[in-house]
Structure formats: C-alpha cells, structure tokens
Protein backbone atom coordinates (compact mmCIF):
# COMPACT_ATOMS: atom_id res chain seq x y z
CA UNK A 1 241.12 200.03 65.75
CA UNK A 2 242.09 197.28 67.37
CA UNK A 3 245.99 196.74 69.07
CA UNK A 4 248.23 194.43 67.05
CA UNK A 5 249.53 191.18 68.96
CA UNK A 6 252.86 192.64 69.13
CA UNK A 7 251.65 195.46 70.80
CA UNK A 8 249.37 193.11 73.56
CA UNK A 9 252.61 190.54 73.85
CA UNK A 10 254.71 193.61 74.87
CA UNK A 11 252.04 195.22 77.21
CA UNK A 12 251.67 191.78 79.30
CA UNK A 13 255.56 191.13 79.40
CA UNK A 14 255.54 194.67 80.90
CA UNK A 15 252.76 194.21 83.44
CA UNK A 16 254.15 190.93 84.24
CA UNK A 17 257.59 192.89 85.16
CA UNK A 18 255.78 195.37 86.72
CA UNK A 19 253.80 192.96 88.97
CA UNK A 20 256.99 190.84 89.74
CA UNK A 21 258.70 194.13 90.76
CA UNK A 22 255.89 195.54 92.96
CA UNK A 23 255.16 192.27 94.97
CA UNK A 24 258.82 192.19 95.49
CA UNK A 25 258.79 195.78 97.09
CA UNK A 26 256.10 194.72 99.22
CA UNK A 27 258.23 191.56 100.41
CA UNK A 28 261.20 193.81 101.24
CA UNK A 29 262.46 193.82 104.93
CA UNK A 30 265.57 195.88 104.26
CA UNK A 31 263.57 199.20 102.91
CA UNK A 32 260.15 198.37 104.31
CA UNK A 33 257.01 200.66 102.80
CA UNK A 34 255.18 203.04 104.69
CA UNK A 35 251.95 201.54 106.04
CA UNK A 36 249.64 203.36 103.56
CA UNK A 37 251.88 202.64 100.51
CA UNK A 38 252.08 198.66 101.56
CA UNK A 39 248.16 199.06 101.74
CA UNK A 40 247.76 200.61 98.55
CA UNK A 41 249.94 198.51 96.44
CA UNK A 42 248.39 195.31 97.86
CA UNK A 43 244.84 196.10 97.83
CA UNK A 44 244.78 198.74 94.55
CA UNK A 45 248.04 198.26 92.25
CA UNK A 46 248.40 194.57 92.35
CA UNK A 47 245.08 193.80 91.60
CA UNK A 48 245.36 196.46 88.97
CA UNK A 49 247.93 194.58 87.27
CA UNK A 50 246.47 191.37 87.60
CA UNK A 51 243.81 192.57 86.00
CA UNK A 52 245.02 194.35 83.45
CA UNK A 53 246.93 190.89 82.64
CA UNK A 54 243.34 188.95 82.52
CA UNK A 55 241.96 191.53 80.53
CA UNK A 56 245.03 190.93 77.90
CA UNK A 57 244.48 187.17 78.07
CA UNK A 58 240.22 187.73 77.28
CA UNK A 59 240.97 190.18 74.57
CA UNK A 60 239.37 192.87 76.34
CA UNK A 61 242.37 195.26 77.13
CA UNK A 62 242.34 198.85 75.94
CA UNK A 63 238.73 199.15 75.99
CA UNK A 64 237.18 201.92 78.11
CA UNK A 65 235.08 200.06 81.28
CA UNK A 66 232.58 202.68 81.16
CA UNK A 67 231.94 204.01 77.61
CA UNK A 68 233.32 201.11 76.14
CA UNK A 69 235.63 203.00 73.35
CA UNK A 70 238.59 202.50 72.79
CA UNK A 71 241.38 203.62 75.28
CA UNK A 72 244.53 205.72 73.36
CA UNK A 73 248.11 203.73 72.84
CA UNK A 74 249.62 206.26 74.34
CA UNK A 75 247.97 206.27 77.44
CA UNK A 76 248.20 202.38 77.74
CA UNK A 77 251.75 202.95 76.70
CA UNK A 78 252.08 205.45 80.07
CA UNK A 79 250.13 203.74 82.32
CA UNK A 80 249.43 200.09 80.97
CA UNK A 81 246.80 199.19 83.59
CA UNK A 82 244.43 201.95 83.00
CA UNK A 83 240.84 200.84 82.53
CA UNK A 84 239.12 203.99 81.14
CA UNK A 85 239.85 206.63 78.92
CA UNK A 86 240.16 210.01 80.20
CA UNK A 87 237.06 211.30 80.36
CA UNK A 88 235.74 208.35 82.25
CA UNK A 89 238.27 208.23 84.42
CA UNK A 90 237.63 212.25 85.21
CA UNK A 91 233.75 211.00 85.70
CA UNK A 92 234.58 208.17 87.51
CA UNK A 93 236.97 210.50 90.24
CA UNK A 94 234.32 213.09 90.52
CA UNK A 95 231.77 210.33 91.57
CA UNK A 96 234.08 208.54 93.84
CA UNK A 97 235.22 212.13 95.49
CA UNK A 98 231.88 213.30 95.90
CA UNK A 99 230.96 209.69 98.04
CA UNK A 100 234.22 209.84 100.07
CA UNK A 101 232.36 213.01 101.86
C-alpha cells in the first residue's frame, strides 16, 4: 500500500520543522548541548532528517532499507525518519552491537 500525497506533504513539512528546530538547538549559545548530544545530533539526527526528506522527494520513503517492505504509518507517524521496520531495525542493532565489541 502505498502512502497518499497528503500523508508524504505532511511528513516532509514535519521533518522540515523538525530539522529547522534541531539545527537551531545546535546553534544555541544561551543553553549550549552537552558535547555528546551536539555530536550526535550533527553527525546522526540531522543527516537522518535530511535524509528522510530526500527519500520523500525520490518516492522512496516508508520503505524498509533492508527487507524492502513496507514500513507501518504508525511508526513513520512516531518517528518520521525511521528507515526500517522493526524487525530490521532489531537485526540491524544486534549486528551493530555485536561490532562495537
């Protein structure tokens, strides 16, 4: 099933937000981050959103990196920059945990 336009319109005007927002916390000298929460929001969840964005724009959002199904509304809905359903992403953790040691 594919996502209707409205659906992709209101998912990019949200990442959009969300980017604006994010680079703006990162830009902040009055409530500076932590230096581990600067580095992850500049070198994971920015380009998360970006790409998330792209992936709207080549009509490739919502579909599962790995397995290539489709990922669930409602967990784009929650967390609109996702790029795997669940069970990939589980996969995909266990792999990456298992090479951090």
């Amino acid at each position: 099933m594919a996502f209707s336009q409205e659906f992709l319109a209101d998912r990019r005007r949200h990442l959009a937000a969300k980017l604006e927002v994010t680079i703006e916390a990162t830009e902040r000298e009055e409530l500076p981050l932590l230096p581990a929460a600067l580095r992850y929001k500049e070198d994971e969840h920015i380009p998360q959103i970006i790409s998330a964005i792209k992936r709207i724009d080549l009509g490739t959002y919502g579909t599962c990196f790995d397995c290539e199904n489709e990922i669930p509304k409602e967990r784009l809905l929650y967390h609109p920059h996702v790029e795997r359903c669940v069970p990939c992403q589980k996969i995909f953790e266990a792999k990456e945990k298992k090479s951090s040691f």
